[in-house]
C-alpha atoms as a PDB file:
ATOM      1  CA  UNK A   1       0.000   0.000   0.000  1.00  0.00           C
ATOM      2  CA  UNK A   2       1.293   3.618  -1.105  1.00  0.00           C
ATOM      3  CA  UNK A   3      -0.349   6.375   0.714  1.00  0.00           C
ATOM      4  CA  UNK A   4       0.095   9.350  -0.990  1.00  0.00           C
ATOM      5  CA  UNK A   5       0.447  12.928   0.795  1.00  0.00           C
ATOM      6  CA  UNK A   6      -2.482  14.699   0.524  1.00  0.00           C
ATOM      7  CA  UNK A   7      -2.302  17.317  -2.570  1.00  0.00           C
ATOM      8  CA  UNK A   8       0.606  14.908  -3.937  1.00  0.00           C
ATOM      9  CA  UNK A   9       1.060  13.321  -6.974  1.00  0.00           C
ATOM     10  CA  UNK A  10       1.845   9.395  -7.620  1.00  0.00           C
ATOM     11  CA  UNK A  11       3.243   9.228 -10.976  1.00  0.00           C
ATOM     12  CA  UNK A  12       3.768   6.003 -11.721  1.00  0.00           C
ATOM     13  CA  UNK A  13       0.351   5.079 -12.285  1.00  0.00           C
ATOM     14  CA  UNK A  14       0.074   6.496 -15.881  1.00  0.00           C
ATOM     15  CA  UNK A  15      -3.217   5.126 -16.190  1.00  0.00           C
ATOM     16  CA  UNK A  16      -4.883   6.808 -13.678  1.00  0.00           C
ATOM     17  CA  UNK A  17      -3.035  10.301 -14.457  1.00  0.00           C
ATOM     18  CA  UNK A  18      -4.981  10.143 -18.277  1.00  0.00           C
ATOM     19  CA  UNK A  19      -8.374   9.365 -16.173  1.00  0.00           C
ATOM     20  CA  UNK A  20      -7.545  12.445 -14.296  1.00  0.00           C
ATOM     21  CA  UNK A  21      -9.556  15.212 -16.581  1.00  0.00           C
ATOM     22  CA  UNK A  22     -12.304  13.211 -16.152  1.00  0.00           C
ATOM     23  CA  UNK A  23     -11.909  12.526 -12.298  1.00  0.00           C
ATOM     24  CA  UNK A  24     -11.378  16.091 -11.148  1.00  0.00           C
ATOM     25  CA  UNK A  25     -14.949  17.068 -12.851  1.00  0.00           C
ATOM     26  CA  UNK A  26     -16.315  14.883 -10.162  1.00  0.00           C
ATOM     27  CA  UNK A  27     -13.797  16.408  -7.670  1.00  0.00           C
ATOM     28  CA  UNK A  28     -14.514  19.541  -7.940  1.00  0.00           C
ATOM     29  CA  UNK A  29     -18.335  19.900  -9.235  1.00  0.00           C
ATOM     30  CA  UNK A  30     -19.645  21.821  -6.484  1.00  0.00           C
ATOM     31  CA  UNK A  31     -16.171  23.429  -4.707  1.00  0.00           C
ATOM     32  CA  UNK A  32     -15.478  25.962  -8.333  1.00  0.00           C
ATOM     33  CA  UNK A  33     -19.574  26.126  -8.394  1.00  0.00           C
ATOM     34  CA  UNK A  34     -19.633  27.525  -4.944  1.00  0.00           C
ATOM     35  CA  UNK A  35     -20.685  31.656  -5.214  1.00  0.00           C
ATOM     36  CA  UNK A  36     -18.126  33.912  -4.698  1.00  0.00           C
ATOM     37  CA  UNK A  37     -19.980  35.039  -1.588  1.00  0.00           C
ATOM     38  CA  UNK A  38     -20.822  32.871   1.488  1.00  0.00           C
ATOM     39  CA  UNK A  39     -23.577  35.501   1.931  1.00  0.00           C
ATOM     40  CA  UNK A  40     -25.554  34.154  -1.396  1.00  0.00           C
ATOM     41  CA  UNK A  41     -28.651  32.475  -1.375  1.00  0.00           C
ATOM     42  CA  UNK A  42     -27.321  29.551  -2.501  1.00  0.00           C
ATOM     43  CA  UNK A  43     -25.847  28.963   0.330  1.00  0.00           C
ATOM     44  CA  UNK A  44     -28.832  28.861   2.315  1.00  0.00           C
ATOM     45  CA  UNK A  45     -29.280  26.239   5.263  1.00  0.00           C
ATOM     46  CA  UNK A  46     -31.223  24.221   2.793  1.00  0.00           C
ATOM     47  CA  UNK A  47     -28.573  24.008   0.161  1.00  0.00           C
ATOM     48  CA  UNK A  48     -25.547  21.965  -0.287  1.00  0.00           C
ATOM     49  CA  UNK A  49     -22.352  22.939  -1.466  1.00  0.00           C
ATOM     50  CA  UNK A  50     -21.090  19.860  -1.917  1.00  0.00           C
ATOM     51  CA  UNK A  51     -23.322  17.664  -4.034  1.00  0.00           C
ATOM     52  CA  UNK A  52     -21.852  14.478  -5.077  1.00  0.00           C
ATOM     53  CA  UNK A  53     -19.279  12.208  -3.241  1.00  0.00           C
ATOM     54  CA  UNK A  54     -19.541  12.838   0.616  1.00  0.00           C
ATOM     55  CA  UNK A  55     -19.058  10.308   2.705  1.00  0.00           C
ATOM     56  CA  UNK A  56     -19.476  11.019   6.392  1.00  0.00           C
ATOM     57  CA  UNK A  57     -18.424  10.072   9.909  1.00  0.00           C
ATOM     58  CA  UNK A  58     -20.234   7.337  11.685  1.00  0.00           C
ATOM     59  CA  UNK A  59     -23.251   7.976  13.269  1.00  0.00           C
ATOM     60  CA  UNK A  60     -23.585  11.620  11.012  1.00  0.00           C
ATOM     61  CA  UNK A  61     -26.516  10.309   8.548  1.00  0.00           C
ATOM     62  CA  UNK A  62     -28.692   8.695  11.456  1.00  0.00           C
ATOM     63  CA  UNK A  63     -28.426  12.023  13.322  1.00  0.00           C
ATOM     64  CA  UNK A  64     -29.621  13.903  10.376  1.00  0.00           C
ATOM     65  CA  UNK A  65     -26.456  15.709  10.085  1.00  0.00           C
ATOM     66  CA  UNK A  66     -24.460  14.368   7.746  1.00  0.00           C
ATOM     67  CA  UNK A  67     -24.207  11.786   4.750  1.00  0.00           C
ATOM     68  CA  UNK A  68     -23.752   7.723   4.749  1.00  0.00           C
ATOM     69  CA  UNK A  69     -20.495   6.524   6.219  1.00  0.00           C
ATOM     70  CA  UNK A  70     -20.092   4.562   3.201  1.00  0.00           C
ATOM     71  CA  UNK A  71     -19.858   4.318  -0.470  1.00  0.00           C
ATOM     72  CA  UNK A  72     -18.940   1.320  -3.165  1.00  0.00           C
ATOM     73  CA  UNK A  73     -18.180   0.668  -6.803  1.00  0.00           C
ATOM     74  CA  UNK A  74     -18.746  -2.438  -8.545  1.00  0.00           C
ATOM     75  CA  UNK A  75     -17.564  -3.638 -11.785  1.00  0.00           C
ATOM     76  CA  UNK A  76     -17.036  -6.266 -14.100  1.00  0.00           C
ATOM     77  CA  UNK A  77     -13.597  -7.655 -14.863  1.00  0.00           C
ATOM     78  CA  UNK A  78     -12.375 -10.854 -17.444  1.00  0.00           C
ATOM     79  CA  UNK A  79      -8.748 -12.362 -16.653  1.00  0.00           C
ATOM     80  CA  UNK A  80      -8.120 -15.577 -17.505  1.00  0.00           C
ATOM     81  CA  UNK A  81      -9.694 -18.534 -16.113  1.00  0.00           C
ATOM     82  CA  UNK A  82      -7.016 -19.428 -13.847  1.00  0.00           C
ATOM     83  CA  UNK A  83      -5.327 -15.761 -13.130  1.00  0.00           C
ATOM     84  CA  UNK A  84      -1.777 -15.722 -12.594  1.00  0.00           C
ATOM     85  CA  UNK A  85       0.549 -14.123 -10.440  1.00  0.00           C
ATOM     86  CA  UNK A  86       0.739 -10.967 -12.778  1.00  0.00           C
ATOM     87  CA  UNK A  87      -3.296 -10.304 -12.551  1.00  0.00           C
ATOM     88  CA  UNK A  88      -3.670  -7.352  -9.891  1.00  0.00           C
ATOM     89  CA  UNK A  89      -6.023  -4.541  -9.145  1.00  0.00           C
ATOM     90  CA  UNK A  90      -4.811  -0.646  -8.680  1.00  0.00           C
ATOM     91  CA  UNK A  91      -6.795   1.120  -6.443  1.00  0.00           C
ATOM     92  CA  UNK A  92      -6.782   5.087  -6.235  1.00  0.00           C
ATOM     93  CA  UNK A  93      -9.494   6.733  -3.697  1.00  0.00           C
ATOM     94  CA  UNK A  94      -9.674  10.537  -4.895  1.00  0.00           C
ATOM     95  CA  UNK A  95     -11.172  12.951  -2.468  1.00  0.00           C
ATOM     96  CA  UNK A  96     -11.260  16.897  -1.116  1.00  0.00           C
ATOM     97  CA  UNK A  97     -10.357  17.712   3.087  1.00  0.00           C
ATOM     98  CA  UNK A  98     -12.191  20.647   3.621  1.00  0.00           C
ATOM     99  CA  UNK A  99     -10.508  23.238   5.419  1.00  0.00           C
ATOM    100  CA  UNK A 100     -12.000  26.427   7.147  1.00  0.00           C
ATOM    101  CA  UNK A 101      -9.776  30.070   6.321  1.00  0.00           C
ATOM    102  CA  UNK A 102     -10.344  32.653   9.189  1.00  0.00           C
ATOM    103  CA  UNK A 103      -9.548  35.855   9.435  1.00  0.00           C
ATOM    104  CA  UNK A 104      -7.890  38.081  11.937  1.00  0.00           C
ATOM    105  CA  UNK A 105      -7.450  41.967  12.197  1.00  0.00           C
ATOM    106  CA  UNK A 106      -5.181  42.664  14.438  1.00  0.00           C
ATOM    107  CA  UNK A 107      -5.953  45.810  17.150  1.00  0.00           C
ATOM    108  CA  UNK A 108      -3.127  46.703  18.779  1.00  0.00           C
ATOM    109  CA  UNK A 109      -1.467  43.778  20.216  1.00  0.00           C
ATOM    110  CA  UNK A 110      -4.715  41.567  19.691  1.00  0.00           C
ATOM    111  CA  UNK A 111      -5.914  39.677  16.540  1.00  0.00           C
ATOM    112  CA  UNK A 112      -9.842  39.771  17.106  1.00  0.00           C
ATOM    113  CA  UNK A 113     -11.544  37.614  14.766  1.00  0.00           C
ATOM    114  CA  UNK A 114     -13.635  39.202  11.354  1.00  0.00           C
ATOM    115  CA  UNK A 115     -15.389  37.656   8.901  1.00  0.00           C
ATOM    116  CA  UNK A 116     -13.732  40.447   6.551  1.00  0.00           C
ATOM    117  CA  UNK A 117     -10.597  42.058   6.257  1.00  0.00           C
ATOM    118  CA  UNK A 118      -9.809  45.095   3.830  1.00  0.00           C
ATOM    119  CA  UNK A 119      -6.487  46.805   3.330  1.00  0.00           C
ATOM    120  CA  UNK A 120      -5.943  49.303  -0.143  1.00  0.00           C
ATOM    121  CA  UNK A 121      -6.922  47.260  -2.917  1.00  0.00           C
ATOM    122  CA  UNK A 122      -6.599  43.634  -0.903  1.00  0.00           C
ATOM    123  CA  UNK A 123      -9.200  41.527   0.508  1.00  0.00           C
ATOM    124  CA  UNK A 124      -9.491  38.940   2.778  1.00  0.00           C
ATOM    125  CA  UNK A 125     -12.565  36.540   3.348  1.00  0.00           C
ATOM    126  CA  UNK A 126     -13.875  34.081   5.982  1.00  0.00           C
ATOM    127  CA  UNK A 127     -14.459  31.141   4.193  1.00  0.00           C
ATOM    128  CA  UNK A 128     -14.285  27.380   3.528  1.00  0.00           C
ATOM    129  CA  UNK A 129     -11.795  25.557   1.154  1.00  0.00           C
ATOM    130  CA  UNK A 130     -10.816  22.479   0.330  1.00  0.00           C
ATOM    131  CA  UNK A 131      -7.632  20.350  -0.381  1.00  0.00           C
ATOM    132  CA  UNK A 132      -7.046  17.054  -2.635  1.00  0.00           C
ATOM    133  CA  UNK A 133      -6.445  14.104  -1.403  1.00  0.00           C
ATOM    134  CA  UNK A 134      -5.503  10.683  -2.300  1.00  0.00           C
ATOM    135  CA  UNK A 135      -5.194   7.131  -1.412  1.00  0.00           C
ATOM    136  CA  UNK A 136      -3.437   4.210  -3.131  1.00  0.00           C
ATOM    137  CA  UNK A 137      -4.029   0.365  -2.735  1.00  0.00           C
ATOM    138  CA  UNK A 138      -2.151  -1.179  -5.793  1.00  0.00           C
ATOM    139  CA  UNK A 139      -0.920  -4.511  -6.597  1.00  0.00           C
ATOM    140  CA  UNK A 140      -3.670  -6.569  -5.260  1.00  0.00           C
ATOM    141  CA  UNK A 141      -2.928 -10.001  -6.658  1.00  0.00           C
ATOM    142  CA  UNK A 142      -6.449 -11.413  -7.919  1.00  0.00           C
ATOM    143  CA  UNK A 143      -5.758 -14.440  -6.832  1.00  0.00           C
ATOM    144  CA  UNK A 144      -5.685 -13.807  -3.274  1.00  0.00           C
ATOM    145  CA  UNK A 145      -8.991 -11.655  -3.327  1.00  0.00           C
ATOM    146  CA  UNK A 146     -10.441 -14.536  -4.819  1.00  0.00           C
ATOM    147  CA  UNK A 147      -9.740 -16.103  -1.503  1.00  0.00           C
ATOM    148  CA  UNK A 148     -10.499 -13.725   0.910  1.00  0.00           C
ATOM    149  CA  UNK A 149     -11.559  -9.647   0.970  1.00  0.00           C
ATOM    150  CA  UNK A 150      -8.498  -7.027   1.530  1.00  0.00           C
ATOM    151  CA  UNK A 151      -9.340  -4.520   4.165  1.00  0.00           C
ATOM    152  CA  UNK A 152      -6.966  -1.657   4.323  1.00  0.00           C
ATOM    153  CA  UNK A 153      -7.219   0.941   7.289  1.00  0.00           C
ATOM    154  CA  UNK A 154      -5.569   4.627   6.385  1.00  0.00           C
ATOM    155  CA  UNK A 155      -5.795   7.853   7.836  1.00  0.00           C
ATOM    156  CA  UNK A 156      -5.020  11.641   6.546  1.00  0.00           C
ATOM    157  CA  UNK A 157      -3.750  14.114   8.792  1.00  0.00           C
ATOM    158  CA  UNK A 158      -5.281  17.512   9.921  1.00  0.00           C
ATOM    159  CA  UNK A 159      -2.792  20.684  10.549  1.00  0.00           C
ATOM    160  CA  UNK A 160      -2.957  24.207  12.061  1.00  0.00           C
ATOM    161  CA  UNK A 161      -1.259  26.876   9.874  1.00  0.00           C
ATOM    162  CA  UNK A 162      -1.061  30.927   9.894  1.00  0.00           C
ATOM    163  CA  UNK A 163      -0.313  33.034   7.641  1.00  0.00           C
ATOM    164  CA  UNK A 164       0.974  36.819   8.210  1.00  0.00           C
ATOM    165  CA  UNK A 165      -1.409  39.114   6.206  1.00  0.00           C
ATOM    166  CA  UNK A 166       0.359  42.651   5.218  1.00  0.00           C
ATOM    167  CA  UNK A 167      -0.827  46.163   4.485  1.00  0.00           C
ATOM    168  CA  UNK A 168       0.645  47.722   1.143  1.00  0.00           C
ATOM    169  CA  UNK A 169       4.144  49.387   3.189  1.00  0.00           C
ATOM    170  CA  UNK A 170       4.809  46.128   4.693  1.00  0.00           C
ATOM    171  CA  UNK A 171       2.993  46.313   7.937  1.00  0.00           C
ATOM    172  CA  UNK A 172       1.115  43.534   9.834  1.00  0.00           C
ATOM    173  CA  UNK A 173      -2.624  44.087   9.536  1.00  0.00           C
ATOM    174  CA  UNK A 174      -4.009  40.670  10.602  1.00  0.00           C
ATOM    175  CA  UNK A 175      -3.574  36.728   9.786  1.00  0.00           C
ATOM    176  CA  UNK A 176      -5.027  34.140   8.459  1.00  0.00           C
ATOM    177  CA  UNK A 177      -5.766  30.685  10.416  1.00  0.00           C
ATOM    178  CA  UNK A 178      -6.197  27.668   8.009  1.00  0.00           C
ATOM    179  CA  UNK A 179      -7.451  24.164   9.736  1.00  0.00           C
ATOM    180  CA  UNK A 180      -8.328  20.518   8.479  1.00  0.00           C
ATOM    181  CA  UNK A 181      -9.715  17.928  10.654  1.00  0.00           C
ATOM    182  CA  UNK A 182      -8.052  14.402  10.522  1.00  0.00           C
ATOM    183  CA  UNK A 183      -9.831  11.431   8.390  1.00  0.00           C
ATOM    184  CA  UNK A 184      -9.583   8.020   9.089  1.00  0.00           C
ATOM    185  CA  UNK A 185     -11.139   5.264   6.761  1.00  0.00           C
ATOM    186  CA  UNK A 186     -11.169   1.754   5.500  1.00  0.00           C
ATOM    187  CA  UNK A 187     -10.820   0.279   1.233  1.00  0.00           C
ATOM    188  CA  UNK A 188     -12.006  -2.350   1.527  1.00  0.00           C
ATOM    189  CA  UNK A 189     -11.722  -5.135  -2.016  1.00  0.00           C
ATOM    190  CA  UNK A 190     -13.495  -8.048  -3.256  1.00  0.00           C
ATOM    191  CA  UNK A 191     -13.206 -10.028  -5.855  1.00  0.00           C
ATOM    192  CA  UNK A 192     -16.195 -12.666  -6.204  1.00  0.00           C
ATOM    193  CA  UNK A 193     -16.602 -15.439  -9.377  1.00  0.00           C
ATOM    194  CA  UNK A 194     -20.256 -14.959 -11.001  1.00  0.00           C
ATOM    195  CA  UNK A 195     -21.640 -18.353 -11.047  1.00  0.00           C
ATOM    196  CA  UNK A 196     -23.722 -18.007 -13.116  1.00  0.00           C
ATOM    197  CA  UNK A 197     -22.209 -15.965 -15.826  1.00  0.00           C
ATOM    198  CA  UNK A 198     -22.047 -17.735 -19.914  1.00  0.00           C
ATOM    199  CA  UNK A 199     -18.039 -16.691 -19.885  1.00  0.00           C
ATOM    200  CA  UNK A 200     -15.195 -18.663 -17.405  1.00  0.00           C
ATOM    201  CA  UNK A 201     -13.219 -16.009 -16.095  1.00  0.00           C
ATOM    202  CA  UNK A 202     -15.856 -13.246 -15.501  1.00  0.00           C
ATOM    203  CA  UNK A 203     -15.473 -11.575 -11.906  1.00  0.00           C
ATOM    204  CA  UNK A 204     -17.685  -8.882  -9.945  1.00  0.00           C
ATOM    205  CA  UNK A 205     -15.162  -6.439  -8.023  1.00  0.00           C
ATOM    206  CA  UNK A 206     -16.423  -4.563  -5.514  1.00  0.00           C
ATOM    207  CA  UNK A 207     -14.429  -1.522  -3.683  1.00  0.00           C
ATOM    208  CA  UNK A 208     -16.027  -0.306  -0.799  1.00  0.00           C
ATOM    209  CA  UNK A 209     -14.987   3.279   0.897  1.00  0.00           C
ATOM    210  CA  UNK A 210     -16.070   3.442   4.994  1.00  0.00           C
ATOM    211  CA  UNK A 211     -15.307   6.687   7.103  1.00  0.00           C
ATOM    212  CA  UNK A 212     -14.411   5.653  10.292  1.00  0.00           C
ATOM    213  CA  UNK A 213     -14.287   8.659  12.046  1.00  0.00           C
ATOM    214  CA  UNK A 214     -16.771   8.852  14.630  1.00  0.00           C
ATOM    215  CA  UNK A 215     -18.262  11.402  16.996  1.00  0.00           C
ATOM    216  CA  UNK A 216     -20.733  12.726  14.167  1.00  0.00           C
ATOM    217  CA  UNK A 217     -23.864  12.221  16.788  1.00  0.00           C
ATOM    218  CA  UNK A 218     -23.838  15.294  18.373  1.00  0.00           C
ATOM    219  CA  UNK A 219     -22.579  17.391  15.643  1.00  0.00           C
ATOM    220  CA  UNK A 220     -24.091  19.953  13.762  1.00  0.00           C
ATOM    221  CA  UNK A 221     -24.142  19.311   9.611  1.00  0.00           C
ATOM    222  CA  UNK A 222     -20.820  22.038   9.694  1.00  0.00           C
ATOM    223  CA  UNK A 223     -18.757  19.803  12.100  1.00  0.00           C
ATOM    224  CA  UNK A 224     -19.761  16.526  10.224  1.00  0.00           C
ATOM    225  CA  UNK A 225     -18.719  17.742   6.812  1.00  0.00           C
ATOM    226  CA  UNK A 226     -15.406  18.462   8.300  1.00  0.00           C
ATOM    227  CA  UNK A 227     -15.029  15.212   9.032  1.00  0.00           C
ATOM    228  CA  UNK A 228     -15.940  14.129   5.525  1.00  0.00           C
ATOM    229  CA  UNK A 229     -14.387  12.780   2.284  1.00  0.00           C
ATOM    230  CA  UNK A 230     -15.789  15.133   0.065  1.00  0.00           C
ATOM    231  CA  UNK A 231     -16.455  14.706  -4.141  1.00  0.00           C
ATOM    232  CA  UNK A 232     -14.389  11.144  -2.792  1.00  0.00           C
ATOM    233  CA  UNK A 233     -14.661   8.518  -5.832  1.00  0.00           C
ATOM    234  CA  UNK A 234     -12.920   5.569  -6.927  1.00  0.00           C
ATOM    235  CA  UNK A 235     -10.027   4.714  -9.914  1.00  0.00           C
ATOM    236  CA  UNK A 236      -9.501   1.347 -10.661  1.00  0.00           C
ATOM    237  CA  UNK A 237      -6.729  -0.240 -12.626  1.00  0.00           C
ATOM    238  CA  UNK A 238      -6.366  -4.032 -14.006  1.00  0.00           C
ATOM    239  CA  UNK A 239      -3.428  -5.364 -15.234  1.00  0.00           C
ATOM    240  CA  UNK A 240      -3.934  -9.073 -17.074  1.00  0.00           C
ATOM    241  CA  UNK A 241      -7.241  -8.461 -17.087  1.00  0.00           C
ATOM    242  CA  UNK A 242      -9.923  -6.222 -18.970  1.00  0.00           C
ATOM    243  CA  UNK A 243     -12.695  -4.385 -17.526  1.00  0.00           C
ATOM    244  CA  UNK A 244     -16.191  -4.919 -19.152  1.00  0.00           C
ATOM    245  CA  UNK A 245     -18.634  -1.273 -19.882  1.00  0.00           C
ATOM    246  CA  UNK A 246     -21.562  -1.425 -17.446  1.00  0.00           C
ATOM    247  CA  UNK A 247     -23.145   0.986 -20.124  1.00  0.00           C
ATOM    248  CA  UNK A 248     -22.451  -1.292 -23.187  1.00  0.00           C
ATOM    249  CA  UNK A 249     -21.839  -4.607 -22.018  1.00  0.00           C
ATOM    250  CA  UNK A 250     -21.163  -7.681 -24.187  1.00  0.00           C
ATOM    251  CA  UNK A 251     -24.124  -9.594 -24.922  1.00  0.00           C
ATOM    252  CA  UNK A 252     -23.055 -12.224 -22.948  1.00  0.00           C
ATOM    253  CA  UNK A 253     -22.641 -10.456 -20.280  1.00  0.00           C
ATOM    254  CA  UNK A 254     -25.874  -8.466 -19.919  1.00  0.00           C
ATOM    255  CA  UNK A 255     -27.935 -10.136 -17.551  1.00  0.00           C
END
């Protein structure tokens, strides 16, 4: 297992780097939709900013405060009848951390918090952003999930950072406070023969995301998004083996 930092790069999975284009219109569907302005009505208590992919702590869907702790895709894959040593899944979990920017004016020898900052012709904004992260589970032999699932536990790290904001002459007019909240999850892989299917050799993966993060019960919807893989969806790579289209499936392989 390779877990990549989050906002990094893993290069040596080509094929998921041309899938990318593709990928990040999932990724980032509602954050570059959001308004320019928290204040918009779009951004009412009965909208959502983040509309597909969010996956949320335990406990956060049954309070009504948050999404399903769990998402899965399932696919179709041909390798030969008996697979070899070389037949292996890639796994890449794509997702976005949010993070909360605040702003502080500082008065005197105090930074008092604001949900604005001006200074000449900069500025600054309260608001809520987002960072991409990723997960990698490759060389998964199919052989062995054909014996038994593989569960793989990961977690991504939260920070605290400032940054020094600056009037025009160089002075110190306030800072910005950036923070993410940790996530901790589970990929979990199966790889199950269809008995029933008209072609040896035909396999149902499944890859199923869980946020284990708990604590979500007595949250409001704000806390349990923090806690939540966000626009999170799943890459998935075969080598010695081909991938069948759920959209336009062989005939055999229809029903």
């Amino acid at each position: 297992m390779t877990t990549s930092p989050v906002g990094a790069r893993a290069t040596r999975l080509s094929g998921f780097e041309r899938a990318r284009a593709v990928a990040d219109a999932v990724l980032y569907e509602g954050y570059l939709l959001y308004p320019y302005r928290a204040s918009s009505g779009k951004n009412s208590s009965n909208s959502s900013r983040w509309q597909f992919g969010v996956v949320g702590p335990q406990g956060a869907y049954d309070a009504g405060v948050g999404e399903d702790s769990g998402m899965r895709t399932e696919c179709l894959l041909m390798v030969d009848v008996h697979p070899q040593p070389g037949a292996a899944l890639d796994i890449r979990l794509r997702f976005l951390q949010l993070q909360t920017r605040n702003v502080d004016q500082l008065l005197g020898e105090d930074y008092v918090p604001v949900r604005e900052l001006r200074s000449g012709d900069a500025t600054w904004l309260a608001w809520e952003e987002a960072v991409e992260g990723e997960v990698d589970v490759t060389g998964l032999r199919v052989h062995d999930l054909l014996h038994a699932p593989r569960v793989t536990s990961f977690e991504i790290p939260g920070s605290d950072e400032e940054e020094p904001l600056h009037d025009d002459a160089g002075s110190p007019v306030g800072r910005l406070r950036r923070r993410r909240w940790p996530l901790v999850g589970t990929l979990e892989v199966t790889c199950t023969p269809l008995p029933d299917a008209t072609r040896d050799g035909c396999l149902a993966v499944q890859v199923r995301l869980r946020n284990t993060g708990t604590g979500a019960a007595d949250a409001d919807r704000d806390a349990a998004l923090r806690r939540s893989f966000l626009g999170a969806h799943l890459l998935l790579s075969a080598r010695g083996g081909q991938f069948l289209s759920l959209l336009e499936p062989p005939d055999w392989a229809v029903a």
